[in-house]
PDB file of N, CA and C in Angstrom:
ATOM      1  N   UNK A   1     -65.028 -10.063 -25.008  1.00  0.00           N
ATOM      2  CA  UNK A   1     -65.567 -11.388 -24.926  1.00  0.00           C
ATOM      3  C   UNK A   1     -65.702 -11.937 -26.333  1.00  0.00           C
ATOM      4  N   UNK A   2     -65.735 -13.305 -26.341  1.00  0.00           N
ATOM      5  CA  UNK A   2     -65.713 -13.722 -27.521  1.00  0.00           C
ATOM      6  C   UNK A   2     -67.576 -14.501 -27.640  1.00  0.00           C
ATOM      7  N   UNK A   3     -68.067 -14.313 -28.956  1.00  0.00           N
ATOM      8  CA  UNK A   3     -69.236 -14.295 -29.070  1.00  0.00           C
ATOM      9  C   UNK A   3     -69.876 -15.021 -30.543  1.00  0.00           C
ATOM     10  N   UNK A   4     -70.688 -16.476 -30.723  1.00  0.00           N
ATOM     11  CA  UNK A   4     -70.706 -16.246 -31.860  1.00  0.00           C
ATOM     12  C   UNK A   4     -71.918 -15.659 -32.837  1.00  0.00           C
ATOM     13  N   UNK A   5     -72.065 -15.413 -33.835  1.00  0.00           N
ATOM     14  CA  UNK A   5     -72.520 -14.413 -34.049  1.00  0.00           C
ATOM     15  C   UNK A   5     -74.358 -14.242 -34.389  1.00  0.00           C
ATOM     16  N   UNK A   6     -74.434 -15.757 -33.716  1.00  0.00           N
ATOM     17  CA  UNK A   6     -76.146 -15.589 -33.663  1.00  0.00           C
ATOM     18  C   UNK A   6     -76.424 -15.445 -32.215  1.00  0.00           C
ATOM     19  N   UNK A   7     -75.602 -14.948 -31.185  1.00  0.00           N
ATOM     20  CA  UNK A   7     -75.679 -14.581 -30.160  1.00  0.00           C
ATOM     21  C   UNK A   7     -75.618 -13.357 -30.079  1.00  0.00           C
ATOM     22  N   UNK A   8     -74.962 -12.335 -30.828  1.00  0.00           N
ATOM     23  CA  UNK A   8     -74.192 -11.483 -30.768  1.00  0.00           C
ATOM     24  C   UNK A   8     -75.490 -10.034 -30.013  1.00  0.00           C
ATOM     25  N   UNK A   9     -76.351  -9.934 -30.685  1.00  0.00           N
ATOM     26  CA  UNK A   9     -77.604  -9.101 -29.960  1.00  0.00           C
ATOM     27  C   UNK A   9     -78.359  -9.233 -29.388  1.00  0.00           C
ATOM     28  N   UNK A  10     -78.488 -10.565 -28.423  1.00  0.00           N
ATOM     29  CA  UNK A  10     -78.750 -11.018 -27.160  1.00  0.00           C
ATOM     30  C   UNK A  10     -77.981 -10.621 -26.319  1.00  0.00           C
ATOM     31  N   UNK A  11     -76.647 -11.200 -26.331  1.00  0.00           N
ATOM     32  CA  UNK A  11     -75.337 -10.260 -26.180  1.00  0.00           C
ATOM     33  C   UNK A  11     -75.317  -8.738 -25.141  1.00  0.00           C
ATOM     34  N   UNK A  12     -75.345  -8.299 -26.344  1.00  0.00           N
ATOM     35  CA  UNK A  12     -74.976  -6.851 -26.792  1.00  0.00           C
ATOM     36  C   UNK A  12     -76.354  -6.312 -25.787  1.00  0.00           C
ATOM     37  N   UNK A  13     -77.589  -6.606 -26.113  1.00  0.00           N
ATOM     38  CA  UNK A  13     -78.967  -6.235 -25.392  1.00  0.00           C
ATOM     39  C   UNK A  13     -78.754  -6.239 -23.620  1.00  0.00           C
ATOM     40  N   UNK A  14     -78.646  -7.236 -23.581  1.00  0.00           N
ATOM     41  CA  UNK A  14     -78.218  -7.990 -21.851  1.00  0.00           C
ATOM     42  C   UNK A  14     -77.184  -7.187 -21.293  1.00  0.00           C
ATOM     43  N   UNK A  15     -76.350  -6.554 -21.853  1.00  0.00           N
ATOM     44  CA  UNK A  15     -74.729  -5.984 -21.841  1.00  0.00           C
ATOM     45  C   UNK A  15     -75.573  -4.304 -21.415  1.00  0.00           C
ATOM     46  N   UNK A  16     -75.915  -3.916 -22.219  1.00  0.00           N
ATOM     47  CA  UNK A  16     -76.901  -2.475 -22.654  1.00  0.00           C
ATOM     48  C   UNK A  16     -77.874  -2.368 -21.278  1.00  0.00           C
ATOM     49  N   UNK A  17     -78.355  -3.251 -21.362  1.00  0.00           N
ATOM     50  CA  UNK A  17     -79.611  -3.000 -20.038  1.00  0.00           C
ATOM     51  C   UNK A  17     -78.731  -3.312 -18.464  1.00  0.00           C
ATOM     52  N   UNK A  18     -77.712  -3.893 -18.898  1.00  0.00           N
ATOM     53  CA  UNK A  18     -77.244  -4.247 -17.260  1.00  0.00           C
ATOM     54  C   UNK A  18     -76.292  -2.750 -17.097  1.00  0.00           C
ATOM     55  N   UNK A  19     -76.292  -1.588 -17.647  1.00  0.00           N
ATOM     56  CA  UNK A  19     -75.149  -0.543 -17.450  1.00  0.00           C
ATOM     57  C   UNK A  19     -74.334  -0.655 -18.472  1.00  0.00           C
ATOM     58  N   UNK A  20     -74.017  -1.479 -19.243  1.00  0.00           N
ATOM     59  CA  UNK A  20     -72.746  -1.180 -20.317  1.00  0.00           C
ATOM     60  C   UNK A  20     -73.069  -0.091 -21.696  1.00  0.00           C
ATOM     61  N   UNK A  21     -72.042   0.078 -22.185  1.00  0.00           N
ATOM     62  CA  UNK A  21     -71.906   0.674 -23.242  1.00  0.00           C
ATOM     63  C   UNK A  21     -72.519   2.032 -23.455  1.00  0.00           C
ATOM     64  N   UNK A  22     -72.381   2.806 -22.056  1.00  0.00           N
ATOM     65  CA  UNK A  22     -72.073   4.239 -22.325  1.00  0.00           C
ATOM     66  C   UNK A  22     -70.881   4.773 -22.104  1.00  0.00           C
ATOM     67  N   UNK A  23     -70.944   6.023 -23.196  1.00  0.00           N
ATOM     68  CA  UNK A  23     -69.604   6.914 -23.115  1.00  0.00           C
ATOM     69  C   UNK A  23     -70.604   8.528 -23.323  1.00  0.00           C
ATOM     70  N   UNK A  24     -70.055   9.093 -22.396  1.00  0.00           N
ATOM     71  CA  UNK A  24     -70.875  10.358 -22.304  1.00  0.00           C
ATOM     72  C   UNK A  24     -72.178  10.173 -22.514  1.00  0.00           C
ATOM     73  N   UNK A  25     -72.929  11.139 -23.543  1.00  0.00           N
ATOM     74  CA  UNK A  25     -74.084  10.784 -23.755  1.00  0.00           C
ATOM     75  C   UNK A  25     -74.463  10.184 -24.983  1.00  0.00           C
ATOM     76  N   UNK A  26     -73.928   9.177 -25.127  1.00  0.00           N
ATOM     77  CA  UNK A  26     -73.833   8.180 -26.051  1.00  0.00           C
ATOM     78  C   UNK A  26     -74.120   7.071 -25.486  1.00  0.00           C
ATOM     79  N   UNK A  27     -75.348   6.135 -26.257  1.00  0.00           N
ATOM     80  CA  UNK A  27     -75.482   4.688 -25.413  1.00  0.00           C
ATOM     81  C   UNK A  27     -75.183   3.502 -26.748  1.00  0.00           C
ATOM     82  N   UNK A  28     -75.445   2.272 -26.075  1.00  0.00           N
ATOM     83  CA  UNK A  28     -75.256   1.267 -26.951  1.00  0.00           C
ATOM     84  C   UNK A  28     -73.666   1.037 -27.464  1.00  0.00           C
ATOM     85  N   UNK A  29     -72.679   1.824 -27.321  1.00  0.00           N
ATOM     86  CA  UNK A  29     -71.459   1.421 -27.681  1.00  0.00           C
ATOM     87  C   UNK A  29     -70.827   0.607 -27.584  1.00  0.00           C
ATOM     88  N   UNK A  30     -70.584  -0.385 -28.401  1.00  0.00           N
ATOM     89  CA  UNK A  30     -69.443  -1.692 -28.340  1.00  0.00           C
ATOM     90  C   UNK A  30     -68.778  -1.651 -29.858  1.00  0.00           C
ATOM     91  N   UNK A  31     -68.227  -2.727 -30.088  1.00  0.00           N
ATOM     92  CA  UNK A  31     -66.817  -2.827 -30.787  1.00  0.00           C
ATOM     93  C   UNK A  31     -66.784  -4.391 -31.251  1.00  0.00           C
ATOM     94  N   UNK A  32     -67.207  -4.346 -32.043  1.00  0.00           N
ATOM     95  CA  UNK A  32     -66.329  -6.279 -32.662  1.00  0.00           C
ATOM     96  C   UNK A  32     -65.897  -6.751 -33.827  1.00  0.00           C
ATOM     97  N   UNK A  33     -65.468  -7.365 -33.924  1.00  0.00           N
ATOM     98  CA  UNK A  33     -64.808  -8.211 -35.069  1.00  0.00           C
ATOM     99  C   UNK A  33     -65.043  -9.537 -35.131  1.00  0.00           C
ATOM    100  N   UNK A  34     -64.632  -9.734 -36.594  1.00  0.00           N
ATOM    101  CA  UNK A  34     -64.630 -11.404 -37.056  1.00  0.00           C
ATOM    102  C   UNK A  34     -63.174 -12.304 -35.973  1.00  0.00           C
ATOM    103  N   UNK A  35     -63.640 -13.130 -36.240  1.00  0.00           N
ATOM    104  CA  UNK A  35     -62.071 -14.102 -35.814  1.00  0.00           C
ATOM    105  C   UNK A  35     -62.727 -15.757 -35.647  1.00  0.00           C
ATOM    106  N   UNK A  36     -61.302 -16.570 -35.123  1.00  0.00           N
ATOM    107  CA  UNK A  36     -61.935 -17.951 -35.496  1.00  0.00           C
ATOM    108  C   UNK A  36     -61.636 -18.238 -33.674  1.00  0.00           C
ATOM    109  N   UNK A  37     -62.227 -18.841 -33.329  1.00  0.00           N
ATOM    110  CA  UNK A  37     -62.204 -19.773 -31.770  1.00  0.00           C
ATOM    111  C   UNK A  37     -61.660 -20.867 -31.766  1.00  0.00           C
ATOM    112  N   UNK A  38     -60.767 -21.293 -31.120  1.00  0.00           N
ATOM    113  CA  UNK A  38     -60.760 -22.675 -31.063  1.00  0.00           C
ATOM    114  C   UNK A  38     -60.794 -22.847 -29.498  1.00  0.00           C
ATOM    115  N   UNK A  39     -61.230 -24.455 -29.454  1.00  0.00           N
ATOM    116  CA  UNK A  39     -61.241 -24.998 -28.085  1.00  0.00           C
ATOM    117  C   UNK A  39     -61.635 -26.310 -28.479  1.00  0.00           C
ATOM    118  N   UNK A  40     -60.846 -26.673 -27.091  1.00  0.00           N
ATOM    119  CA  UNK A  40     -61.122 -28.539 -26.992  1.00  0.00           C
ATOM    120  C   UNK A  40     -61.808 -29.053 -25.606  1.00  0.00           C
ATOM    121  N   UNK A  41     -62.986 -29.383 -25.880  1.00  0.00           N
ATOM    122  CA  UNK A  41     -63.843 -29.265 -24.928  1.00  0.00           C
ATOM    123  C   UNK A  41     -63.553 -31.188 -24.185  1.00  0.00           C
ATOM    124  N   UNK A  42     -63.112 -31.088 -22.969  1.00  0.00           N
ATOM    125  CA  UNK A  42     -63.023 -32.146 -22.042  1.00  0.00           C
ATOM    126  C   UNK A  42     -63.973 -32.999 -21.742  1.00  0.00           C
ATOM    127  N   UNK A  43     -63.557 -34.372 -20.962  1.00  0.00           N
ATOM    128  CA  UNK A  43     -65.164 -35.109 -20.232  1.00  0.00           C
ATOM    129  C   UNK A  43     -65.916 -34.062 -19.571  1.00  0.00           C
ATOM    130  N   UNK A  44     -66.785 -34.657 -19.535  1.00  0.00           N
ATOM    131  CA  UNK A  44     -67.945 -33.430 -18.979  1.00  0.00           C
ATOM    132  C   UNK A  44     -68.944 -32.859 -20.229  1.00  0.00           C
ATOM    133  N   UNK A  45     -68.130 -31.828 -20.816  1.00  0.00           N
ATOM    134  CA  UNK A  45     -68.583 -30.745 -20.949  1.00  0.00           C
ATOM    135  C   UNK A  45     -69.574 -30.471 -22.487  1.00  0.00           C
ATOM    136  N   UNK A  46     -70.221 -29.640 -22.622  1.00  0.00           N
ATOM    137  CA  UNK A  46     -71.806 -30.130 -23.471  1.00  0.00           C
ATOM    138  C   UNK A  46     -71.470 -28.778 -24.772  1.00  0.00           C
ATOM    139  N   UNK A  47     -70.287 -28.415 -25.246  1.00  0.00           N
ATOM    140  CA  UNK A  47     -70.469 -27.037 -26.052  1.00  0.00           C
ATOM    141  C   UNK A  47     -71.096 -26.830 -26.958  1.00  0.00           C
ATOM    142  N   UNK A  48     -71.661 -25.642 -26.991  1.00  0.00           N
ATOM    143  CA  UNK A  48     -72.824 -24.851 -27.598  1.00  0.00           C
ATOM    144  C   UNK A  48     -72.392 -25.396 -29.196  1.00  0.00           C
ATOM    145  N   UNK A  49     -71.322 -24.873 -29.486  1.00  0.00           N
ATOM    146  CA  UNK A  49     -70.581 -25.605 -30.901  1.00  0.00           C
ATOM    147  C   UNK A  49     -69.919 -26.516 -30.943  1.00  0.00           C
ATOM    148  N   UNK A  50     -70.060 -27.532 -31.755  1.00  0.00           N
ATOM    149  CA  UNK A  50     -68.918 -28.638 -31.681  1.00  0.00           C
ATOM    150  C   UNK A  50     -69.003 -29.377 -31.454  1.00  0.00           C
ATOM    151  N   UNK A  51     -68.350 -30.193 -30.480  1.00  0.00           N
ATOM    152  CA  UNK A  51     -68.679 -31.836 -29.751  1.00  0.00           C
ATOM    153  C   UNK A  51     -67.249 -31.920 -29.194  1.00  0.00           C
ATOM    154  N   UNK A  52     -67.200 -32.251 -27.817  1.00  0.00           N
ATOM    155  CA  UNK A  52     -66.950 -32.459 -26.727  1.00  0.00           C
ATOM    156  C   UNK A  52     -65.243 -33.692 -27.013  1.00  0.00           C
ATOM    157  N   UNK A  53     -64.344 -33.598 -26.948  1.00  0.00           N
ATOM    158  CA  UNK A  53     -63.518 -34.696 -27.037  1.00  0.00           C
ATOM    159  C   UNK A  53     -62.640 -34.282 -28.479  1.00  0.00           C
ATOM    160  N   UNK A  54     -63.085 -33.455 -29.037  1.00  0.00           N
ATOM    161  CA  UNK A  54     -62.140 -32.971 -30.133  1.00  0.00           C
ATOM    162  C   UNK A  54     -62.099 -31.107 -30.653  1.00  0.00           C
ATOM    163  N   UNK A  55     -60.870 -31.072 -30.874  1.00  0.00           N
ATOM    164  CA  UNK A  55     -60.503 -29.625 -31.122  1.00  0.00           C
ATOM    165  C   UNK A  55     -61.705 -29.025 -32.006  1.00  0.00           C
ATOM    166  N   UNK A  56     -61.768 -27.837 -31.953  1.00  0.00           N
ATOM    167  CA  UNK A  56     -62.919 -26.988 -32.706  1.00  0.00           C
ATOM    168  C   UNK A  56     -62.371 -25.614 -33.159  1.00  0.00           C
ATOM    169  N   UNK A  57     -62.387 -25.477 -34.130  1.00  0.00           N
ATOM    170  CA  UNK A  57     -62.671 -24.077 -34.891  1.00  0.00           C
ATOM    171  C   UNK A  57     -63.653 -23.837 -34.856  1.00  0.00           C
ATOM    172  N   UNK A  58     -64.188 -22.374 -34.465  1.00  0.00           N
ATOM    173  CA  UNK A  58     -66.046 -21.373 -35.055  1.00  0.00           C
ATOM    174  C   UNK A  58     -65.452 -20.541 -34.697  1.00  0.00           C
ATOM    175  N   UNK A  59     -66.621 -20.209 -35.751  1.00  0.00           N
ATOM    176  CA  UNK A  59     -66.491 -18.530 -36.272  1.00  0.00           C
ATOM    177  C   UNK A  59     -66.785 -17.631 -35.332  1.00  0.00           C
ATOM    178  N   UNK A  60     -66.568 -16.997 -34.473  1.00  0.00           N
ATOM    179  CA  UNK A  60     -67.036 -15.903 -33.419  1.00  0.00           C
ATOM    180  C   UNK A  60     -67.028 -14.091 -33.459  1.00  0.00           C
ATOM    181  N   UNK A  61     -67.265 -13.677 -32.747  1.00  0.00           N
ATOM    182  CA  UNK A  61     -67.007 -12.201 -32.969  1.00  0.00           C
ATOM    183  C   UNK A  61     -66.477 -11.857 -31.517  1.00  0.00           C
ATOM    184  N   UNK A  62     -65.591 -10.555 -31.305  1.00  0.00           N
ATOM    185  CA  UNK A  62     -64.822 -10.264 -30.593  1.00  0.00           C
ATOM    186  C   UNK A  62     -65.429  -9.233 -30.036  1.00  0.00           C
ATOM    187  N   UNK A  63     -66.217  -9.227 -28.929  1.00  0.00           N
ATOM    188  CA  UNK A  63     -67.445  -8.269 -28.812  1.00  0.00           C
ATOM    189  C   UNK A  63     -66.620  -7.356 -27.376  1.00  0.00           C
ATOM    190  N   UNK A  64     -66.383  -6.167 -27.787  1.00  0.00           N
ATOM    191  CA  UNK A  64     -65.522  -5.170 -26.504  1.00  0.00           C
ATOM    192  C   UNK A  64     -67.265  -3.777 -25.956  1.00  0.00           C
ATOM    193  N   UNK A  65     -66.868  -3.788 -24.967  1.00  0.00           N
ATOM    194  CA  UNK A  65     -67.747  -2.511 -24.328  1.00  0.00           C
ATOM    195  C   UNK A  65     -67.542  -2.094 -22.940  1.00  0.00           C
ATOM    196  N   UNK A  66     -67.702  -0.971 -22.925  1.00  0.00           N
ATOM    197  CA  UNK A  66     -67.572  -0.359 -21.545  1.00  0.00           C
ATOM    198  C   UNK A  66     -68.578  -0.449 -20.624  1.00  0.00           C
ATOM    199  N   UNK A  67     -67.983  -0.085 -19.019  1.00  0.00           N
ATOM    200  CA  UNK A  67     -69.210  -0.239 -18.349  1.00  0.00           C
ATOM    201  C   UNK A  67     -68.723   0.539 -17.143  1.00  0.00           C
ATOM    202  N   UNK A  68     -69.369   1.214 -15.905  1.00  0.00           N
ATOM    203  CA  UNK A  68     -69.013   1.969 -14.981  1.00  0.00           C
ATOM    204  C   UNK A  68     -68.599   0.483 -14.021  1.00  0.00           C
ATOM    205  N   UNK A  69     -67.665   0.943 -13.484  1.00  0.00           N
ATOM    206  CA  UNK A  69     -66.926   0.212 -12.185  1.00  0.00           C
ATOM    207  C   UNK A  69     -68.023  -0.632 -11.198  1.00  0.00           C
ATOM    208  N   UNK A  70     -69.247   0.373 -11.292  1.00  0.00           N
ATOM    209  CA  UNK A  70     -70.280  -0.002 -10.115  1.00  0.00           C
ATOM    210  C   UNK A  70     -71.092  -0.509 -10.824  1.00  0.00           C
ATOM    211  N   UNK A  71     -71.303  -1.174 -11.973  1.00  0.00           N
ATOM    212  CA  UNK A  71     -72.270  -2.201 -12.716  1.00  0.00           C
ATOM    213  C   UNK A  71     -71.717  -3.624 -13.326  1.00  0.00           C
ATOM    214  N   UNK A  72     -70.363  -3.586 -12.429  1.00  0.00           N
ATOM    215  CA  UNK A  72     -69.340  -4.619 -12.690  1.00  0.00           C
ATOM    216  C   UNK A  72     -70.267  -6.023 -12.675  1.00  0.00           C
ATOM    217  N   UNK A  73     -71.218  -6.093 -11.269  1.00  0.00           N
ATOM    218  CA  UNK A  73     -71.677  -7.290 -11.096  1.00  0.00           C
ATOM    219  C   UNK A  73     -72.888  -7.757 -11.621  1.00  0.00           C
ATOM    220  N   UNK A  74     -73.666  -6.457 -12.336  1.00  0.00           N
ATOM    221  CA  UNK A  74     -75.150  -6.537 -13.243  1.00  0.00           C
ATOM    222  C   UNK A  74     -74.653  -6.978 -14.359  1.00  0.00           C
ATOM    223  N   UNK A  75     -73.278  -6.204 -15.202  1.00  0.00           N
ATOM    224  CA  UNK A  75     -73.103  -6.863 -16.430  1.00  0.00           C
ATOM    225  C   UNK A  75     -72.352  -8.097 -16.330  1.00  0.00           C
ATOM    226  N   UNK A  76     -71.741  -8.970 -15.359  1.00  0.00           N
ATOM    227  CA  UNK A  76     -71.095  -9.642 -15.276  1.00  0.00           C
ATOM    228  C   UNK A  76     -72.230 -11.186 -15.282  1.00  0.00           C
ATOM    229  N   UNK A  77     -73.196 -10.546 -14.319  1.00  0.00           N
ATOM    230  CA  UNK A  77     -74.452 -11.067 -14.457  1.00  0.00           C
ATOM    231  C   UNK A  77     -75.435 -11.839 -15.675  1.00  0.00           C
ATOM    232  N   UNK A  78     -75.405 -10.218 -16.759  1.00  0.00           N
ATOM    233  CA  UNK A  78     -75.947 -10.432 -17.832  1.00  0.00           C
ATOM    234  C   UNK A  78     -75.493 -11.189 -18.877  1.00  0.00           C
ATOM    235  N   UNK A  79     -73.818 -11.419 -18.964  1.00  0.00           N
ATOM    236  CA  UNK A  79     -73.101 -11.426 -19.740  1.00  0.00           C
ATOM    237  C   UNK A  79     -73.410 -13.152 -19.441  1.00  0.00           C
ATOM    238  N   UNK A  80     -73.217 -13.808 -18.342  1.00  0.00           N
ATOM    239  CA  UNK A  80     -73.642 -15.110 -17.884  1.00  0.00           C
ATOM    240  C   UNK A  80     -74.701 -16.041 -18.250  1.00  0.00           C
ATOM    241  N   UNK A  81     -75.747 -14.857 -18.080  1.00  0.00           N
ATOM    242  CA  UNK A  81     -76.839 -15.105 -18.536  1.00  0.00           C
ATOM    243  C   UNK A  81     -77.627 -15.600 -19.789  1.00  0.00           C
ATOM    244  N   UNK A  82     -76.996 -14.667 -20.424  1.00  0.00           N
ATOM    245  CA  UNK A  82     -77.502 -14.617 -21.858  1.00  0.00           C
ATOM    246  C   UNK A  82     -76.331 -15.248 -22.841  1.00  0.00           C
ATOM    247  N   UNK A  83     -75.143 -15.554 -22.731  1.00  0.00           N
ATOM    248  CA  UNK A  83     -74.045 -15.908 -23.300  1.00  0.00           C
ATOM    249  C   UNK A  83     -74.607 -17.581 -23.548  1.00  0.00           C
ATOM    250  N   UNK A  84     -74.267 -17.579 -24.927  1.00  0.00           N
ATOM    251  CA  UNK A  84     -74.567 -19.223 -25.050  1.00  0.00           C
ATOM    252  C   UNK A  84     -73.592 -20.369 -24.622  1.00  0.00           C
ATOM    253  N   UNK A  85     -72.375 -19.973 -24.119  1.00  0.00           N
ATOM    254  CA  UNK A  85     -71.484 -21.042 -23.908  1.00  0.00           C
ATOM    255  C   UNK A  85     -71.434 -21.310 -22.918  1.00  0.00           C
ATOM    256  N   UNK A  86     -71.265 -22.527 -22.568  1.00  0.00           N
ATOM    257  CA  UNK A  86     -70.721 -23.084 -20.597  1.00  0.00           C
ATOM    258  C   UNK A  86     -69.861 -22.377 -20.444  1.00  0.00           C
ATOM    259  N   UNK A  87     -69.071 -21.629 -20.774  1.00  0.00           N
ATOM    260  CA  UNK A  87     -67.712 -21.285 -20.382  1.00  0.00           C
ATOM    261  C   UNK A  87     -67.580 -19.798 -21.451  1.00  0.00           C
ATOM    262  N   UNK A  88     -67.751 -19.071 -21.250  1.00  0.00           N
ATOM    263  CA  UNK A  88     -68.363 -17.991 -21.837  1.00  0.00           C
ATOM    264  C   UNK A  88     -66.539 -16.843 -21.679  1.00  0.00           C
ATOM    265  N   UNK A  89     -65.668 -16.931 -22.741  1.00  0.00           N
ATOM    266  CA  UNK A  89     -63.897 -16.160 -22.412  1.00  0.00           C
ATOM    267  C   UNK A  89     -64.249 -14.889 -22.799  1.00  0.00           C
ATOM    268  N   UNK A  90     -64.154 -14.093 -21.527  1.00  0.00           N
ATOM    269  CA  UNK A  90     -63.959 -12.753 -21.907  1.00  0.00           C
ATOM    270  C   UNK A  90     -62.662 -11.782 -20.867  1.00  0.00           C
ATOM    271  N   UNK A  91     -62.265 -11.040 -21.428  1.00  0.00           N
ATOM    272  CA  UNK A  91     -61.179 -10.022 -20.441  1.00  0.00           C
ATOM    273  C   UNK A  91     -61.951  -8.917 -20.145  1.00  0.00           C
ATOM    274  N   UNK A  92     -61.591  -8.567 -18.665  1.00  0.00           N
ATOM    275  CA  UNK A  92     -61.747  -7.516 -17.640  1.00  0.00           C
ATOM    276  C   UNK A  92     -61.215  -6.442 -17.678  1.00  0.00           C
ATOM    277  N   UNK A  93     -60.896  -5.155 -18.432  1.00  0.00           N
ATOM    278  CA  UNK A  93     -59.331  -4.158 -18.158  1.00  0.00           C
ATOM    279  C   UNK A  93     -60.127  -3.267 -17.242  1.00  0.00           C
ATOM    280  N   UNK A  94     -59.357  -2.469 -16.769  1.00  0.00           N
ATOM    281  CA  UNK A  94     -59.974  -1.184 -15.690  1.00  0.00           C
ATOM    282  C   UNK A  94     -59.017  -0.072 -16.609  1.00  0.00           C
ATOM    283  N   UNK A  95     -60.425   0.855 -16.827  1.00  0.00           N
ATOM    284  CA  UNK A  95     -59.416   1.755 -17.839  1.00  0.00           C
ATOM    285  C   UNK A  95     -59.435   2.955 -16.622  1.00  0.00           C
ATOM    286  N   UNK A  96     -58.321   3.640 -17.044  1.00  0.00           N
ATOM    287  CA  UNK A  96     -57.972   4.928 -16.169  1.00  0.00           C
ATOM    288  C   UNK A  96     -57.710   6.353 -17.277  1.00  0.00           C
ATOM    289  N   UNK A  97     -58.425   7.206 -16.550  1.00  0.00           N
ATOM    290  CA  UNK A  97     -58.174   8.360 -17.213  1.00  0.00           C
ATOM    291  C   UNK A  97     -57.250   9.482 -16.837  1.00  0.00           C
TER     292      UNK A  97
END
């Protein structure tokens, strides 16, 4: 998911308590990076950064973490929740071992 970065441990917290980011007995695990966002936000719409009707660059972070199959809909939940954007882009993978 993409995140910017005064969100980022609201985030990450919400992510943690809903089931994410264990690997064995290891908790809290995620993964991010710098990068830039862009988006062009349509009629309607109110974004957290920017203004509405013209293209945008911000600065975000690229926030990755795991989660068990069966907490799909708590963190999907949390991630909603606590995410500052109307429209909050993140990818789904199903990892296999």
């Amino acid at each position: 998911m993409f995140v910017p970065a005064s969100a980022l441990e609201a985030v990450r917290d919400a992510l943690f308590a809903a089931g994410a980011g264990r690997i064995g007995d290891y908790e809290r695990c995620s993964w991010y990076t710098e990068g830039t966002g862009t988006f062009f936000g349509g009629a309607g719409t109110s974004p957290a950064l920017g203004e509405a009707g013209r293209e945008e660059r911000v600065p975000e972070l690229r926030l990755e973490t795991v989660y068990p199959e069966e907490a799909h809909d708590e963190v999907m939940a949390a991630l909603r929740a606590t995410h500052p954007y109307e429209e909050p882009a993140f990818d789904v993978y199903a990892l296999v071992s």
